[in-house]
PDB file of N, CA and C in Angstrom:
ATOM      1  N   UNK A   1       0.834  -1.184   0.000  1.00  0.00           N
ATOM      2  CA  UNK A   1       0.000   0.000   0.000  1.00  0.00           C
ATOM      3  C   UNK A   1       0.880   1.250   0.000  1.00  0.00           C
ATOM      4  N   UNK A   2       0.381   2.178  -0.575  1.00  0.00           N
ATOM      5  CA  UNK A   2       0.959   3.608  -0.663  1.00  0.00           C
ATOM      6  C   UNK A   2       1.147   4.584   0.336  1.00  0.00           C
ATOM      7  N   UNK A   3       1.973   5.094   1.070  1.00  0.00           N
ATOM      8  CA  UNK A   3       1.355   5.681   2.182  1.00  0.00           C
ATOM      9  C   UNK A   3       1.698   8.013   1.395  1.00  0.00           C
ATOM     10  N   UNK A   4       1.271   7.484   0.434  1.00  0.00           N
ATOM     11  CA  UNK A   4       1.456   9.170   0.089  1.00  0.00           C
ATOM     12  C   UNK A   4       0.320   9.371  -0.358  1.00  0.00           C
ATOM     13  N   UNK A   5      -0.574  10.188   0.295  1.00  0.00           N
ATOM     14  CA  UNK A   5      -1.820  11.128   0.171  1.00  0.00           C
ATOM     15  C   UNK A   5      -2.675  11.048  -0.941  1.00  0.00           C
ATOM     16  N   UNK A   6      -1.653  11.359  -1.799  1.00  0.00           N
ATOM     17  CA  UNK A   6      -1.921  11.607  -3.383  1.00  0.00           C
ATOM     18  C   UNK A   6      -1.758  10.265  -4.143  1.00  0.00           C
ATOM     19  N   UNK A   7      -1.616   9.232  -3.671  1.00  0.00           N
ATOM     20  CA  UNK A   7      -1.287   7.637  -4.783  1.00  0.00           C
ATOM     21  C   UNK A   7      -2.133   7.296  -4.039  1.00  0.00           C
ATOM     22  N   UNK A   8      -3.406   6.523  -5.095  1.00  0.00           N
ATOM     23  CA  UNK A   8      -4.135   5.856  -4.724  1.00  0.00           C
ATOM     24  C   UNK A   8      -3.833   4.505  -3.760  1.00  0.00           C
ATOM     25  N   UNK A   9      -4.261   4.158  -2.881  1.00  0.00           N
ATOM     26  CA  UNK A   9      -4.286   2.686  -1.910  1.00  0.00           C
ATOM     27  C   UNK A   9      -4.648   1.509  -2.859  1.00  0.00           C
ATOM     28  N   UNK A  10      -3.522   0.791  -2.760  1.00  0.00           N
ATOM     29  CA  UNK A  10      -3.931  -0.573  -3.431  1.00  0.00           C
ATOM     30  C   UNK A  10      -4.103  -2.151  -2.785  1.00  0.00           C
ATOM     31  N   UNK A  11      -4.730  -2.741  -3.018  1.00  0.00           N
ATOM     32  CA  UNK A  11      -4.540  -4.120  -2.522  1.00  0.00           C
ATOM     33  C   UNK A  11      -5.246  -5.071  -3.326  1.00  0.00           C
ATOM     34  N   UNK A  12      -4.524  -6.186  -3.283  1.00  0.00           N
ATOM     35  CA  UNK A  12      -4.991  -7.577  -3.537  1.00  0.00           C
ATOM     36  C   UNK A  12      -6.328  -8.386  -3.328  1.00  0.00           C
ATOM     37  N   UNK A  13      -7.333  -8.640  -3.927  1.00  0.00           N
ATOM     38  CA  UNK A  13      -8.571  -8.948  -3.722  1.00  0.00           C
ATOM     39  C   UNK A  13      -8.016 -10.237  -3.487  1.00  0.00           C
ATOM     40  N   UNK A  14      -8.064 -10.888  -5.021  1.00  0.00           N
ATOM     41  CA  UNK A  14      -7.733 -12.473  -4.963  1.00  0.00           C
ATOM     42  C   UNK A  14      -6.644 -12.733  -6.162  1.00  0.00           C
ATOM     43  N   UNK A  15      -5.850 -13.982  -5.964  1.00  0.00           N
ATOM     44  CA  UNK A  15      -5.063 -14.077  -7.304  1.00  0.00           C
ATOM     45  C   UNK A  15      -4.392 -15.870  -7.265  1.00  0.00           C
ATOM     46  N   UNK A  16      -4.392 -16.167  -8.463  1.00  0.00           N
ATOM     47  CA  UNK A  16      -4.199 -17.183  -9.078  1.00  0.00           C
ATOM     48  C   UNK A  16      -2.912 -17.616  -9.796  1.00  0.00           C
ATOM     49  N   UNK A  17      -2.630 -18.301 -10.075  1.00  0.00           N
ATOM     50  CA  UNK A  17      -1.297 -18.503 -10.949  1.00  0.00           C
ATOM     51  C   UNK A  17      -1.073 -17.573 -11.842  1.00  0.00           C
ATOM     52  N   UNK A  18      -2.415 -17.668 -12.644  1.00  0.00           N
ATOM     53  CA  UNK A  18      -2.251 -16.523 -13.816  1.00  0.00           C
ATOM     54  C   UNK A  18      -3.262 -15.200 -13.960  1.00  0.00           C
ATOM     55  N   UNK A  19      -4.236 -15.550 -12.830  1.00  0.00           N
ATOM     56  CA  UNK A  19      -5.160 -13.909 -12.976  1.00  0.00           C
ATOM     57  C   UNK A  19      -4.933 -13.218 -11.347  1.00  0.00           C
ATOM     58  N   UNK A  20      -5.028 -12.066 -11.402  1.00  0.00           N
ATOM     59  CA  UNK A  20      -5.126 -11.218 -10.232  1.00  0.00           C
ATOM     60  C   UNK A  20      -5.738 -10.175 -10.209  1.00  0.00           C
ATOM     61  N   UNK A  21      -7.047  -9.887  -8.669  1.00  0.00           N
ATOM     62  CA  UNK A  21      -8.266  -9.078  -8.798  1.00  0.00           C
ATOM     63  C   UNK A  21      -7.077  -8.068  -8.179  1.00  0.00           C
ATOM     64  N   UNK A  22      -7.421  -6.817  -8.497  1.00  0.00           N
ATOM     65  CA  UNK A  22      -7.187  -6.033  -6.577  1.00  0.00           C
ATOM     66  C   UNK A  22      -7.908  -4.567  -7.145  1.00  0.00           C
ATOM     67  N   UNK A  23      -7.616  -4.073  -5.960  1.00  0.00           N
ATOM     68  CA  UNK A  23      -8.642  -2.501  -5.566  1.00  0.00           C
ATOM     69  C   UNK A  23      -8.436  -0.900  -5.852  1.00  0.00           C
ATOM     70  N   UNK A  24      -8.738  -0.113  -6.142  1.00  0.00           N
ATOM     71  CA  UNK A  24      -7.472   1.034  -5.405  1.00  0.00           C
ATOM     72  C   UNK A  24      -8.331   1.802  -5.154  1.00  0.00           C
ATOM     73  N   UNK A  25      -7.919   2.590  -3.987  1.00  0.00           N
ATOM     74  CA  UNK A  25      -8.770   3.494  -3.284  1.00  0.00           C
ATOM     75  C   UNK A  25      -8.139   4.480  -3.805  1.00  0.00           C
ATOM     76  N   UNK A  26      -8.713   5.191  -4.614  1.00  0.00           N
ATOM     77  CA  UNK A  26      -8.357   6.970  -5.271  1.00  0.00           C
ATOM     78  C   UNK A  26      -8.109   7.998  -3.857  1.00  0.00           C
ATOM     79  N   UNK A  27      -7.408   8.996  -4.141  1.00  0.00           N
ATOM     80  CA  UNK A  27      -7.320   9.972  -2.995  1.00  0.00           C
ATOM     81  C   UNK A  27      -8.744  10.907  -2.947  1.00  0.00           C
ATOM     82  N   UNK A  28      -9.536  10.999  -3.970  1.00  0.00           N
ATOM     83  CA  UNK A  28     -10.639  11.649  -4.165  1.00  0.00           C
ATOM     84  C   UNK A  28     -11.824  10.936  -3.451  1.00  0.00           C
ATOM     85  N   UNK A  29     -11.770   9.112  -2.745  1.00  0.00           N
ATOM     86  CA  UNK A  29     -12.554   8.542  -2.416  1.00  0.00           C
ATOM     87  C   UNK A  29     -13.178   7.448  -3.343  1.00  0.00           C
ATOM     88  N   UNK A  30     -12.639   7.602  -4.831  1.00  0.00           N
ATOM     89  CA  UNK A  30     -13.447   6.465  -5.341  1.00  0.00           C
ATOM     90  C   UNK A  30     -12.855   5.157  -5.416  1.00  0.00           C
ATOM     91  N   UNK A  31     -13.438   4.168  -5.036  1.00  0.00           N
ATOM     92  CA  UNK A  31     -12.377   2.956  -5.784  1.00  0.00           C
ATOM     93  C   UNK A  31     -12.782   2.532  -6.971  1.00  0.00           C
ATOM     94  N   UNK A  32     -11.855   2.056  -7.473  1.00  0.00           N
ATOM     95  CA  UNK A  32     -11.691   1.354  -8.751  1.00  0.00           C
ATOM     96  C   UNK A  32     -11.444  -0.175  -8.376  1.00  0.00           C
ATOM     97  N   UNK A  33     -11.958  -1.425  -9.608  1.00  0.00           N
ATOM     98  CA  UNK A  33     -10.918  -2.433  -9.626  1.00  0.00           C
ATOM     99  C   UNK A  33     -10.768  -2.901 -10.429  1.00  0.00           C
ATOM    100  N   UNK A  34      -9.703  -3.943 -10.456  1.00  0.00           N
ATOM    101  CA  UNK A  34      -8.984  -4.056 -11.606  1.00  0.00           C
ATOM    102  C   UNK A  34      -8.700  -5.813 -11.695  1.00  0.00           C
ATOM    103  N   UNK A  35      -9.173  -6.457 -12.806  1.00  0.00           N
ATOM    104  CA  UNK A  35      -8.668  -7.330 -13.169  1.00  0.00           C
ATOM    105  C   UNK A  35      -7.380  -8.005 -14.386  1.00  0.00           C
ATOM    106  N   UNK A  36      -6.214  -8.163 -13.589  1.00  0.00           N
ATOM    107  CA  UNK A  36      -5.445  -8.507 -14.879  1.00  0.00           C
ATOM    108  C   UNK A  36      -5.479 -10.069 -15.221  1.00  0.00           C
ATOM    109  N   UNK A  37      -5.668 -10.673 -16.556  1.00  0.00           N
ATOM    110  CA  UNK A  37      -5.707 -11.841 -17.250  1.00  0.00           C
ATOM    111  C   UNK A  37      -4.597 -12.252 -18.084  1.00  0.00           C
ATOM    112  N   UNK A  38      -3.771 -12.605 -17.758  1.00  0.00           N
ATOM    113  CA  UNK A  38      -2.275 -12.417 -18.603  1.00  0.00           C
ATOM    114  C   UNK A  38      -1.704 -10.845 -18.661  1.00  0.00           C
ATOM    115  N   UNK A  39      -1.476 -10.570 -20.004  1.00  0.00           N
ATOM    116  CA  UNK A  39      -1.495  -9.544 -20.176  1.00  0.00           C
ATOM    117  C   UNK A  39      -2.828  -8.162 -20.572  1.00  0.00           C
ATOM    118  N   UNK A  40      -3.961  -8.700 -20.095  1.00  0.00           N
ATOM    119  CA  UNK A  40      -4.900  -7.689 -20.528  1.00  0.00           C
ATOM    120  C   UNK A  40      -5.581  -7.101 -19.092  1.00  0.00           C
ATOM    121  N   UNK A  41      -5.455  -5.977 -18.630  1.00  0.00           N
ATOM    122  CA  UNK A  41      -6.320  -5.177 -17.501  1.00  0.00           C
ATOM    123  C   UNK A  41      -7.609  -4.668 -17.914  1.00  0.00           C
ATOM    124  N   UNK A  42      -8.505  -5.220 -17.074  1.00  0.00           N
ATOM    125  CA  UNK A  42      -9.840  -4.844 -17.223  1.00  0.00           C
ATOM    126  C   UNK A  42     -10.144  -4.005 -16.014  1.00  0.00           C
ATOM    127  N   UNK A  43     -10.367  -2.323 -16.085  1.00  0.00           N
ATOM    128  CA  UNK A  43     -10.227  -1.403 -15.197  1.00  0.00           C
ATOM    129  C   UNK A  43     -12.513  -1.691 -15.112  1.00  0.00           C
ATOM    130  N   UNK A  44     -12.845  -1.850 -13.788  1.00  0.00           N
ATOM    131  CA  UNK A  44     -14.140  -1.290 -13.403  1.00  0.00           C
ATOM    132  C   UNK A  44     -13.910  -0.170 -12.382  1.00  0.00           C
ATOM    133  N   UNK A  45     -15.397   0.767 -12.427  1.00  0.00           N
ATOM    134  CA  UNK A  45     -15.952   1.592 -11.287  1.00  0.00           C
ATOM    135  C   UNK A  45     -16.841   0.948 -10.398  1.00  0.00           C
ATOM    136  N   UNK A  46     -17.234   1.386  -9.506  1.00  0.00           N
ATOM    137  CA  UNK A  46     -17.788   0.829  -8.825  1.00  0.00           C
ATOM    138  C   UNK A  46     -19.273  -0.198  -9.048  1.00  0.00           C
ATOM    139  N   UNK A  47     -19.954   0.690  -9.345  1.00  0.00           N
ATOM    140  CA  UNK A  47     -20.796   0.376 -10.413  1.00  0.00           C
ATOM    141  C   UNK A  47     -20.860  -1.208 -11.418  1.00  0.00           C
ATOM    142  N   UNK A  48     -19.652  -0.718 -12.186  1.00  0.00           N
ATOM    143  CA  UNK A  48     -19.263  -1.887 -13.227  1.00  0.00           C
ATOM    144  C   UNK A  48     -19.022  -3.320 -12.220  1.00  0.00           C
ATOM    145  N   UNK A  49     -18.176  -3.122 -11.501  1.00  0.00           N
ATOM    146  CA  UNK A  49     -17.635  -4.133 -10.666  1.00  0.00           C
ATOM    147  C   UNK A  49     -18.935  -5.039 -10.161  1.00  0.00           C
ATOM    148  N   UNK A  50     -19.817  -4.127  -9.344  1.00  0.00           N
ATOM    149  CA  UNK A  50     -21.019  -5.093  -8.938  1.00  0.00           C
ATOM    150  C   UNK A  50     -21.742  -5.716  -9.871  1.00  0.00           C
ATOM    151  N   UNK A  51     -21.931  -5.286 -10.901  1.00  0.00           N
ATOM    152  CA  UNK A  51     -22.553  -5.857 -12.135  1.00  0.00           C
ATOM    153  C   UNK A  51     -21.586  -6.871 -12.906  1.00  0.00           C
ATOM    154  N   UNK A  52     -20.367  -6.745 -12.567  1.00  0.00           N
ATOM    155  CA  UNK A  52     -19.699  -8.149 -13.293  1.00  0.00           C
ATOM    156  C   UNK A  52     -19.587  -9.333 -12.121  1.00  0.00           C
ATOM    157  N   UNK A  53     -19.325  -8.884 -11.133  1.00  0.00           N
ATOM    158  CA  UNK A  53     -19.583  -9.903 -10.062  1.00  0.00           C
ATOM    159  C   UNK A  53     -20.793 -10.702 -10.175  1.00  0.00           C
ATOM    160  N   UNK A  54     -22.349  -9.836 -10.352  1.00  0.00           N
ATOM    161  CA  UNK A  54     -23.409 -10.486 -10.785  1.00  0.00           C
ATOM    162  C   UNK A  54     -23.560 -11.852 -11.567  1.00  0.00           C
ATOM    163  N   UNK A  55     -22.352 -10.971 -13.138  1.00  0.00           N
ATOM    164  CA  UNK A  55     -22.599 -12.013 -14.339  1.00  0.00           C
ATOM    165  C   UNK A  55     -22.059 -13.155 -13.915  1.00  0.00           C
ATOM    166  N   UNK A  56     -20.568 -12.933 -13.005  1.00  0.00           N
ATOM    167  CA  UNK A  56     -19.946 -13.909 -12.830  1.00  0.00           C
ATOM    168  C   UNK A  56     -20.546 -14.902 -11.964  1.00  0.00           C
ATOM    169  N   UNK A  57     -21.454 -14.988 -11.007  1.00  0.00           N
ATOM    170  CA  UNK A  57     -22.500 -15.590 -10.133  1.00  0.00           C
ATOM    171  C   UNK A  57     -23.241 -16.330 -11.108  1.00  0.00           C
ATOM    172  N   UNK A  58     -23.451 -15.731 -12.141  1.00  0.00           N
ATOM    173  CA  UNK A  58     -24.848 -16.821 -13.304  1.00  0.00           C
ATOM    174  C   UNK A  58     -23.892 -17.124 -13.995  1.00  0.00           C
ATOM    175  N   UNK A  59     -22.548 -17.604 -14.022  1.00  0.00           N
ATOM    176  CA  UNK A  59     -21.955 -18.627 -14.972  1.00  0.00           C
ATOM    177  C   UNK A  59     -21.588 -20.051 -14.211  1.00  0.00           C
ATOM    178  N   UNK A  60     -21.795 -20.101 -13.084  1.00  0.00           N
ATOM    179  CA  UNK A  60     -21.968 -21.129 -12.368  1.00  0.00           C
ATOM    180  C   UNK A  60     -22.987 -22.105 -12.750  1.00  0.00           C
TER     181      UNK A  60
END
């Protein structure tokens, strides 16, 4: 984690051999998160995030 004011806070949700979730808390208050899949980052807002969590629940 960052401890300077201005760099967003980051951490580790969950991670795998080859994918990793994690968070970042903006200095403005918003978080973001972020999934990387190899090489591709898939940035959500808050918003987005709960709604892919959703989809990901009905692929079970």
């Amino acid at each position: 984690m960052s401890n300077n004011s201005n760099e967003p806070r980051t951490g580790t949700i969950a991670e795998t051999e080859n994918f990793l979730a994690w968070k970042a808390e903006e200095p403005d208050g918003e978080i973001t998160y972020h999934i990387e899949l190899n090489n591709v980052t898939v940035h959500f807002f808050q918003e987005e995030w709960v709604e892919f969590l959703q989809l990901v629940k009905e692929l079970k």
